[in-house]
Protein backbone atom coordinates (compact mmCIF):
# COMPACT_ATOMS: atom_id res chain seq x y z
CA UNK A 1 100.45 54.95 119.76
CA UNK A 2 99.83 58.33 119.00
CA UNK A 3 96.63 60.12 119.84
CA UNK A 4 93.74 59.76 117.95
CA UNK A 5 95.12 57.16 115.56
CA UNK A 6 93.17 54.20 116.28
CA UNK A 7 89.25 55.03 115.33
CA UNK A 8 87.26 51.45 115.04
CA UNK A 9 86.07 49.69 117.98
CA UNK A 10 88.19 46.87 119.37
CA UNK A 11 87.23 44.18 121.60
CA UNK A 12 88.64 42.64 124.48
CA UNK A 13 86.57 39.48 125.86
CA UNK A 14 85.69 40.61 129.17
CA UNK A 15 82.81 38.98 131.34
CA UNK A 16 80.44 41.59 133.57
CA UNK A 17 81.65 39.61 136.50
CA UNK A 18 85.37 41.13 135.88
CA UNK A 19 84.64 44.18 134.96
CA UNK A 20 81.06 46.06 135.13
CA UNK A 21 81.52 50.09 133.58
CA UNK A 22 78.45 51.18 134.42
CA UNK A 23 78.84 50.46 137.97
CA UNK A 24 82.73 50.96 138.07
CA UNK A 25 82.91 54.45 136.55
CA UNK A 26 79.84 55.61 138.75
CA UNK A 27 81.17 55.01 141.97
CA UNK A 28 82.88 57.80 143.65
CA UNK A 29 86.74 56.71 142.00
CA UNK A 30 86.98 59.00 138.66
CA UNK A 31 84.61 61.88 137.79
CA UNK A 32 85.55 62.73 134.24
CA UNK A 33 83.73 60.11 132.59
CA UNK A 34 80.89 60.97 130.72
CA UNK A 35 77.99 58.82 128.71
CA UNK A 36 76.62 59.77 125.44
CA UNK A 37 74.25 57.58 123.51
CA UNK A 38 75.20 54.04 125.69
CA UNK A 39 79.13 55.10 125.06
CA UNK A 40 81.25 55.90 128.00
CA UNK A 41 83.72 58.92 127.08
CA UNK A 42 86.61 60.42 128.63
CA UNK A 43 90.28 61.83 127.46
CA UNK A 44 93.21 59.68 129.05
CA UNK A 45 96.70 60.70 128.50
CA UNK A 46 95.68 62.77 125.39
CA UNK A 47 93.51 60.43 123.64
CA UNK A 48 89.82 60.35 123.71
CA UNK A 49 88.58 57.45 125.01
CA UNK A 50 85.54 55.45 124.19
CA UNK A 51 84.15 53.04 126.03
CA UNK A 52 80.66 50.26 125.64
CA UNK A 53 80.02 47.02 126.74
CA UNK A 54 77.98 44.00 126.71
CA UNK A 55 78.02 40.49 128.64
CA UNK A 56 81.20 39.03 127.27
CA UNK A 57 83.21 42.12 125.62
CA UNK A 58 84.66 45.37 126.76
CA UNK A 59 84.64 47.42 123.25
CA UNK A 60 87.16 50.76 123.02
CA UNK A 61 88.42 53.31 120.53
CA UNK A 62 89.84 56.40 120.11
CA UNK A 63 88.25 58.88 119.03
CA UNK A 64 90.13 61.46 116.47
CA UNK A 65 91.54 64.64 117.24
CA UNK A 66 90.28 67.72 116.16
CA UNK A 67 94.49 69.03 116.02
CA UNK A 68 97.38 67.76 116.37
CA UNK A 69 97.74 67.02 119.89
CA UNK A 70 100.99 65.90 122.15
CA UNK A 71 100.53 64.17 125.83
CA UNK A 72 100.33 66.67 128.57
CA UNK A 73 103.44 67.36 129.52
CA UNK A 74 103.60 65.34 132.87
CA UNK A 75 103.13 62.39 130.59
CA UNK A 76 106.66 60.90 129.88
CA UNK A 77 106.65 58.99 126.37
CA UNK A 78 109.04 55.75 126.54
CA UNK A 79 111.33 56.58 124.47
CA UNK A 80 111.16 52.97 122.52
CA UNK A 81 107.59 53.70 121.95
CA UNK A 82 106.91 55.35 118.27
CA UNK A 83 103.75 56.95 116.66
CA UNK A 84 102.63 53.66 114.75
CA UNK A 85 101.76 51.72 117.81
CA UNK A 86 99.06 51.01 119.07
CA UNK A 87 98.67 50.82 122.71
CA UNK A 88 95.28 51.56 123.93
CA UNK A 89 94.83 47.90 124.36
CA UNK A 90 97.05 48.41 127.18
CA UNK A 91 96.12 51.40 128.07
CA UNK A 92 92.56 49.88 129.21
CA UNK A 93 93.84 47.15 130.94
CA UNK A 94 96.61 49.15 132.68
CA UNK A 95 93.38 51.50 133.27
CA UNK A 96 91.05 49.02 134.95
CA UNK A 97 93.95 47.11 136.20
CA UNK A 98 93.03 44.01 134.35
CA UNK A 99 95.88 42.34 135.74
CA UNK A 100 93.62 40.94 138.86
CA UNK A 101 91.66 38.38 138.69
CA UNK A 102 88.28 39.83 140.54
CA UNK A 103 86.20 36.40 140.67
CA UNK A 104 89.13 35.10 142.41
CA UNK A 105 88.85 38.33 144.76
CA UNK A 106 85.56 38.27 145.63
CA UNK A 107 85.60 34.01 146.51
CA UNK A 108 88.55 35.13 148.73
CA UNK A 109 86.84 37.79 150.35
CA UNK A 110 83.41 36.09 150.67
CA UNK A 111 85.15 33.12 152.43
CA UNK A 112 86.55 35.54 154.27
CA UNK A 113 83.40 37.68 155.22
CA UNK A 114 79.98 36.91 155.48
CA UNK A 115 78.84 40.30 155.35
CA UNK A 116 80.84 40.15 151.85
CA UNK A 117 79.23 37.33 150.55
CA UNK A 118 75.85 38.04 151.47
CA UNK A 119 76.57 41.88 149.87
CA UNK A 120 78.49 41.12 147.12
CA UNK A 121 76.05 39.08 144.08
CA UNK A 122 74.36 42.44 143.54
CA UNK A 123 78.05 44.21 142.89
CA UNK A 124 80.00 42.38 140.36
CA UNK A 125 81.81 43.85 138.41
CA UNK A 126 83.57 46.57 140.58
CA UNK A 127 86.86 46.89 140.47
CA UNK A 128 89.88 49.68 141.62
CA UNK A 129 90.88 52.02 138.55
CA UNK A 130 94.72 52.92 138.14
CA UNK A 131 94.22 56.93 137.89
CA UNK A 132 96.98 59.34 137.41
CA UNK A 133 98.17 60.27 140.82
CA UNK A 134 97.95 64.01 140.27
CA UNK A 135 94.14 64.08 138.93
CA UNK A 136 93.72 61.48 141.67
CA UNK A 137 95.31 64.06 144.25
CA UNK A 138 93.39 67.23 143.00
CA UNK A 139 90.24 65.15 142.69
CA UNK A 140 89.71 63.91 145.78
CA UNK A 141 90.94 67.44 147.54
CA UNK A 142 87.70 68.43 146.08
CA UNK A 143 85.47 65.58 147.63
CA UNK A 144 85.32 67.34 151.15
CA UNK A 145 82.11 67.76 152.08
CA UNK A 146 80.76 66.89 148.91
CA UNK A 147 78.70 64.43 146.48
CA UNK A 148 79.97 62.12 143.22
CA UNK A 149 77.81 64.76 141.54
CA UNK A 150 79.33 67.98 142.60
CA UNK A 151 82.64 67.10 142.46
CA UNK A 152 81.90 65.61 139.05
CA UNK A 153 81.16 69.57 138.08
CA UNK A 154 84.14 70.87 139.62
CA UNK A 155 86.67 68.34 138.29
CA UNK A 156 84.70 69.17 134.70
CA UNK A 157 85.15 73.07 135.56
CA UNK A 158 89.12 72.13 135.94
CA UNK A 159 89.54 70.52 132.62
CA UNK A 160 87.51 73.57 130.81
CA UNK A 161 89.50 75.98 132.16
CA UNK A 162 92.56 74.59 132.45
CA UNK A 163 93.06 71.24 130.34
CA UNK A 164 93.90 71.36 127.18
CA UNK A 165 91.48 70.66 124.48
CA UNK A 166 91.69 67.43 123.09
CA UNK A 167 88.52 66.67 120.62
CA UNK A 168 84.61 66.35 120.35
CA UNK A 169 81.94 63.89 120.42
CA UNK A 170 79.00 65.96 118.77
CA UNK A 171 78.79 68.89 120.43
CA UNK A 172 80.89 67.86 123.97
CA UNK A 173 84.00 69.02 124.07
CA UNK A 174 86.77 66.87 126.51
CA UNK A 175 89.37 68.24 127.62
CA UNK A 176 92.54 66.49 129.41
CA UNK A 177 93.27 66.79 132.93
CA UNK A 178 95.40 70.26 133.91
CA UNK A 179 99.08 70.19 134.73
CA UNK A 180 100.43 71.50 138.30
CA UNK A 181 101.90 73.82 136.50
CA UNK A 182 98.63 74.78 134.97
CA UNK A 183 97.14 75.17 138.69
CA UNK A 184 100.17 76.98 140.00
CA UNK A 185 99.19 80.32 138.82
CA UNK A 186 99.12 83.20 140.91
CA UNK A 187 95.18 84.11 140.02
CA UNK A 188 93.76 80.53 139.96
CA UNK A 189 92.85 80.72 143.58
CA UNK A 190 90.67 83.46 142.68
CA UNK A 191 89.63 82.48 139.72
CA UNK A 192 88.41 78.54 141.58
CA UNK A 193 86.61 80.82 144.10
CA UNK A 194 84.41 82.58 141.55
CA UNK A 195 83.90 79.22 139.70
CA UNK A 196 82.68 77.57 143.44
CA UNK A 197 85.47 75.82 144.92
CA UNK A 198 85.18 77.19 147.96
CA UNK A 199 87.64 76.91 150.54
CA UNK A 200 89.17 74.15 148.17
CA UNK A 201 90.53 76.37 145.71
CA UNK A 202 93.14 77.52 148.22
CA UNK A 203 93.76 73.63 148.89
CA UNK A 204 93.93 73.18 144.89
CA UNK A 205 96.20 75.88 144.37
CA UNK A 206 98.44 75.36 147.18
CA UNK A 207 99.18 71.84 146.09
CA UNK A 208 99.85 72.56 143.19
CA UNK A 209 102.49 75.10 143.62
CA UNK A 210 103.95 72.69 146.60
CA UNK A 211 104.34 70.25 143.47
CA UNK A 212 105.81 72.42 141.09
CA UNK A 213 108.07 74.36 142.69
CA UNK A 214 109.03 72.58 146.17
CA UNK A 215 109.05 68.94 145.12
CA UNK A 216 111.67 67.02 143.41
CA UNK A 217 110.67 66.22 139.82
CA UNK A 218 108.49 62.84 139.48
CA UNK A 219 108.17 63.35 143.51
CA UNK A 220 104.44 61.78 143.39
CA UNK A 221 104.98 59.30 141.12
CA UNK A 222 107.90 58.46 143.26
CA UNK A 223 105.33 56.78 145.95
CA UNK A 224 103.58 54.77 143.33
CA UNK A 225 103.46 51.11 144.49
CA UNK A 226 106.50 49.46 142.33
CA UNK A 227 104.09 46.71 141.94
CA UNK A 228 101.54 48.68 140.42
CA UNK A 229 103.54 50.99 138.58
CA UNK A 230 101.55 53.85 136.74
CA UNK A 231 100.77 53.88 133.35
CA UNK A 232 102.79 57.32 132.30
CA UNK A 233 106.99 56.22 133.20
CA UNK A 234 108.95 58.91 134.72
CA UNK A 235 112.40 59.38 135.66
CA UNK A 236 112.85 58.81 139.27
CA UNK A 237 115.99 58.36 141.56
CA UNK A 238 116.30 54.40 142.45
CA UNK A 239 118.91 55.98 145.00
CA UNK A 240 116.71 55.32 148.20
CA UNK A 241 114.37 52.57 148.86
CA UNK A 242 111.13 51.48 147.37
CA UNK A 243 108.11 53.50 148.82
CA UNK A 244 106.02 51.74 151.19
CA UNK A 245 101.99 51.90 151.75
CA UNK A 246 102.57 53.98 155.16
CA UNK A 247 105.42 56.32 153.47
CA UNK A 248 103.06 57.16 150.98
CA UNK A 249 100.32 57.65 153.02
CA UNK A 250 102.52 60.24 155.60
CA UNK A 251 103.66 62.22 152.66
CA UNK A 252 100.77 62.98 151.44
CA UNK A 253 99.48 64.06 154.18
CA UNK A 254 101.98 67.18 154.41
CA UNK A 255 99.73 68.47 151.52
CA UNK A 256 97.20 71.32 151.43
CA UNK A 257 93.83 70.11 152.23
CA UNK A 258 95.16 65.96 151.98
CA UNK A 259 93.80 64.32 155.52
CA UNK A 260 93.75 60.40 156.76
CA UNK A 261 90.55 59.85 153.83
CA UNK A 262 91.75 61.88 151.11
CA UNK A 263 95.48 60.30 151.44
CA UNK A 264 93.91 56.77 151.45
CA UNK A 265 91.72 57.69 148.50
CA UNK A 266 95.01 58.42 146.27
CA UNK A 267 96.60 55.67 147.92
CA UNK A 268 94.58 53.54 146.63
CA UNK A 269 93.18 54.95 143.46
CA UNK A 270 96.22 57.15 142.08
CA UNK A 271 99.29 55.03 143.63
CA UNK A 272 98.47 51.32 143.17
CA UNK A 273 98.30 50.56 146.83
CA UNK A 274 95.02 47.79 147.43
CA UNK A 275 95.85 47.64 150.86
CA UNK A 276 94.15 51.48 151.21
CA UNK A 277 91.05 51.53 152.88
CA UNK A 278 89.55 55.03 152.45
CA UNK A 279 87.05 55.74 155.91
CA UNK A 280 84.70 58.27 155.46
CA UNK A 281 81.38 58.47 156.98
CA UNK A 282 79.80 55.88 154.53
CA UNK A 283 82.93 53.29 155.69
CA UNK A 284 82.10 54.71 159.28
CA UNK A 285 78.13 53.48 158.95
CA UNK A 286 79.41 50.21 157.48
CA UNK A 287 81.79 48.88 160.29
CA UNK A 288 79.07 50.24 163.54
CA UNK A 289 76.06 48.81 161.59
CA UNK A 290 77.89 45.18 160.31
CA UNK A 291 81.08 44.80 162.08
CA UNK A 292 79.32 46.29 165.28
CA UNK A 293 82.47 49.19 165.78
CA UNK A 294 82.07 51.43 168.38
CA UNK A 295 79.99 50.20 171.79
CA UNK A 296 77.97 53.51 170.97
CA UNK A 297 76.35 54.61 167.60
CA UNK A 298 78.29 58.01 167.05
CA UNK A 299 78.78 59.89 163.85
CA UNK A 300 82.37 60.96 164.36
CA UNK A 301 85.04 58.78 164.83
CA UNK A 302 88.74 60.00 165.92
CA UNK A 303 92.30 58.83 164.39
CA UNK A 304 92.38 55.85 166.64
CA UNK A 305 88.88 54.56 165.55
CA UNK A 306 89.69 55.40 161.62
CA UNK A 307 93.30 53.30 161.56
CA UNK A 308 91.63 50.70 163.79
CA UNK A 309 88.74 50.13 161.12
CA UNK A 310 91.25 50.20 158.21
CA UNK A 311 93.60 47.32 159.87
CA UNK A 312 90.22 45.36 160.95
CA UNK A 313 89.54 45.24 157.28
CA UNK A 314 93.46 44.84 155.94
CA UNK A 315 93.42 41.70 158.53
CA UNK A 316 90.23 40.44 157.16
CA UNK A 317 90.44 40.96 153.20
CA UNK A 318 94.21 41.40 152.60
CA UNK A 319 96.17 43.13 150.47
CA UNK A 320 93.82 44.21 147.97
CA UNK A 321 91.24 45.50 151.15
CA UNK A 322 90.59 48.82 149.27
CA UNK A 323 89.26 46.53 146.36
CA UNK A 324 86.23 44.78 148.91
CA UNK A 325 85.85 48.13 150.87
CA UNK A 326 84.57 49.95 147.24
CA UNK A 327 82.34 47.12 146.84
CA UNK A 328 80.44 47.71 150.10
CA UNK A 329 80.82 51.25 149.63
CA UNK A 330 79.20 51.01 146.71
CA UNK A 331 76.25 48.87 147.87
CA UNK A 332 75.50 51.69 150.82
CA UNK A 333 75.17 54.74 147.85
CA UNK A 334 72.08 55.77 147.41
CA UNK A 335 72.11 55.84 143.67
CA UNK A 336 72.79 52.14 143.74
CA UNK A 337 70.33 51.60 146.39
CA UNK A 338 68.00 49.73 143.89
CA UNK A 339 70.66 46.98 143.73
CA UNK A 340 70.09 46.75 147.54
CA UNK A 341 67.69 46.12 150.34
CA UNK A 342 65.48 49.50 151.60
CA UNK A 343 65.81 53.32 150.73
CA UNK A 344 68.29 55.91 151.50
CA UNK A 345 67.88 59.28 152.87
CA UNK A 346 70.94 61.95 153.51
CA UNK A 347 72.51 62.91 156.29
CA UNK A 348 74.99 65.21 156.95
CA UNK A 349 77.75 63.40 159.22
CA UNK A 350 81.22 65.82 160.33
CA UNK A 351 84.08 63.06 160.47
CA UNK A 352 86.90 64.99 162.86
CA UNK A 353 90.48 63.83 162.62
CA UNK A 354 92.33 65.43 165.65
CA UNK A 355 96.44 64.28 165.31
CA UNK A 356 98.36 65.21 168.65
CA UNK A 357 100.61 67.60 169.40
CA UNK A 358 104.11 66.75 167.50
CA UNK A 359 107.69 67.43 166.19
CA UNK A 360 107.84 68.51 162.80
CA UNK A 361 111.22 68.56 161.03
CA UNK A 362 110.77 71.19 157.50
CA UNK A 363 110.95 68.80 154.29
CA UNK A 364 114.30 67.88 152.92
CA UNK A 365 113.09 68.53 149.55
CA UNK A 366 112.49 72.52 150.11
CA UNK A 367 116.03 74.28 150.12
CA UNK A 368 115.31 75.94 153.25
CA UNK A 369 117.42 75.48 156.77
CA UNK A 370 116.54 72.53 159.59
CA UNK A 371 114.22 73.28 161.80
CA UNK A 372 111.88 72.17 164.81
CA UNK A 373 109.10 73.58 165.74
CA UNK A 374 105.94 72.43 167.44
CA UNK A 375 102.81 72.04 165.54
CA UNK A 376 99.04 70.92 166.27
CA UNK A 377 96.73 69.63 163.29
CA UNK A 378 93.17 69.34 163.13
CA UNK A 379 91.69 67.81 160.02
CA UNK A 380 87.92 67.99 159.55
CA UNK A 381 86.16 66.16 156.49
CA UNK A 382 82.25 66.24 155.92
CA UNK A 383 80.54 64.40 153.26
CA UNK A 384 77.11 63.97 152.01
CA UNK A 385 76.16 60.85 153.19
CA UNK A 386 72.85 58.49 153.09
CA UNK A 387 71.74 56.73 155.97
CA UNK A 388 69.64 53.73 155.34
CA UNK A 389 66.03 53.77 155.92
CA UNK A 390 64.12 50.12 156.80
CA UNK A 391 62.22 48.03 154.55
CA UNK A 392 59.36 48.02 156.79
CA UNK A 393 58.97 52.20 157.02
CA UNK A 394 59.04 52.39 153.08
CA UNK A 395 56.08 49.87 152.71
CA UNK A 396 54.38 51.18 155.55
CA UNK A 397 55.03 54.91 153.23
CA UNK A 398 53.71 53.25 150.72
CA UNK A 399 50.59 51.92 152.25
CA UNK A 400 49.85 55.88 153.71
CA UNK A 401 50.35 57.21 150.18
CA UNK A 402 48.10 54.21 148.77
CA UNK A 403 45.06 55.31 151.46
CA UNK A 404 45.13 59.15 150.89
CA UNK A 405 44.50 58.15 146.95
């Protein structure tokens, strides 16, 4: 369909237990989404979306644009498609990947698990989105040593300043997603910098020029899990073989500011592949306090320690791991912590990623001569985190606060 042609709400019979929003789009996966008056809101693939939802329906529209407005241009139209469709219907269940069924997932996992099933009755609902690799990529560059919340503002700064405008609810304004080619510029750097990117903008900027100008054409989408393919088609060579979870996970990798975490996170949530399990320091907490990792409580972990938790949970959970790793993940967030046992409190926790010392051959891709040359990587990522405080301190807070009144 075209943008902004469909305008009442539409229903599709949805139970909580498949699909929650309120926990789904809250959890760390997409920070674009934004409430107004019990309606979630945000523009996908040039339409504004709107979102609500009660116990047995998911409800959706579009709301009109302000202009005439074409898909971004990384968004390849199928060409049997024409203006008179209308595919947001699809669109939402390509979007919350609909195509699972999570009650299924979570009696697997809980059979599986007993940590699972003894977390898991408070989280229903949550379940992987199937993001756009690049604002998956750029996204999740930006969640180093951050919070949901800040990166929320800095993905929002992105779309302001270099999305194009798409319509308004009231007096919002949303804005797409920017190209590469929008973040390729020679000034954006700068520009990031003044608008608090920090050391990311260079990472941002970087990336983006790596992806314009040094990467084959539909070169990201070109790791998307052919099971999962994305929603947006684009032509890619079927010349070599189907991308694997580990080949995607290396190439990414060779980008600007992408370590082990970051690469997972797009893995999973930008390239369809379930078997992702993203470990940062909240994943890290998990496995020492429940699956007892590590004979010594630490709060850094090395390469070795972050692929052995990700196969530990692969091995127990299967193929769609990443799915029951973002359901514990969300239960150990503080601003779910009401759904859970005891308080949180934050802690900062450095998560270093030393790689050895190896043989890098330049990328094929880059018209520049073979070489070899030796090359040692260090990645560092830092996140807010909240460490979990007992049941038995808060009441006994409680009880202090009680006697001074």
């Amino acid at each position: 369909m075209h943008p902004g042609q469909v305008s009442e709400w539409r229903k599709l019979p949805l139970s909580l237990a498949e699909l929650c929003i309120e926990t789904t789009l809250r959890c760390g996966q997409s920070f674009r989404w934004r409430k107004i008056n019990d309606e979630w809101n945000c523009v996908l693939y040039g339409r504004l979306l709107s979102l609500k939802q009660d116990k047995n329906h998911l409800q959706y529209r579009v709301v009109p644009s302000m202009n005439a407005l074409t898909p971004p241009a990384s968004v390849h139209i199928k060409s049997e498609s024409t203006p008179h469709e209308d595919d947001t219907g699809a669109l939402v269940k390509h979007y919350f990947s609909l195509k699972h069924d999570l009650s299924t997932l979570y009696e697997q996992w809980s059979k599986s698990d007993a940590n699972f099933r003894e977390k898991a009755p408070e989280f229903t609902g949550i379940r992987i989105l199937s993001q756009d690799p690049w604002e998956a990529l750029v996204a999740f560059i930006c969640s180093s040593n951050n919070n949901i919340s800040r990166i929320s503002q800095m993905v929002h700064k992105l779309c302001i300043h270099y999305g194009p405008f798409v319509g308004r609810i009231g007096d919002e304004a949303f804005h797409d997603f920017p190209t590469p080619q929008a973040l390729s510029g020679s000034k954006v750097e700068a520009h990031l910098r003044e608008l608090g990117f920090g050391y990311r903008a260079k990472y941002i900027a970087e990336t983006a020029r790596l992806v314009t100008e040094d990467k084959p054409t539909g070169w990201l989408q070109s790791l998307i899990n052919p099971d999962n393919p994305g929603w947006a088609s684009t032509e890619i060579s079927t010349s070599s073989d189907p991308p694997t979870y580990r080949q995607a996970h290396e190439q990414l990798l060779l980008l600007s500011g992408v370590g082990p975490k970051v690469a997972d996170c797009v893995c999973l949530m930008g390239l369809g592949w379930g078997e992702a399990v993203p470990v940062d320091t909240h994943v890290w907490q998990i496995a020492q306090r429940d699956y007892k990792f590590g004979k010594v409580k630490t709060k850094t972990f090395s390469k070795v320690m972050y692929d052995s938790v990700g196969d530990h949970f692969r091995k127990m959970w299967g193929q769609q791991a990443g799915w029951a790793q973002s359901v514990l993940f969300t239960a150990n967030l503080k601003s779910f912590s009401d759904q859970a046992s005891g308080k949180l409190e934050p802690v900062d926790i450095k998560v270093e990623v030393k790689e050895v010392e190896k043989d890098v051959i330049a990328d094929e891709a880059i018209p520049v001569p073979r070489t070899r040359k030796r090359r040692r990587t260090t990645v560092v990522e830092t996140l807010k985190v909240e460490e979990p405080v007992s049941t038995e301190i808060a009441r006994a807070t409680r009880r202090q606060r009680k006697a001074r009144t």
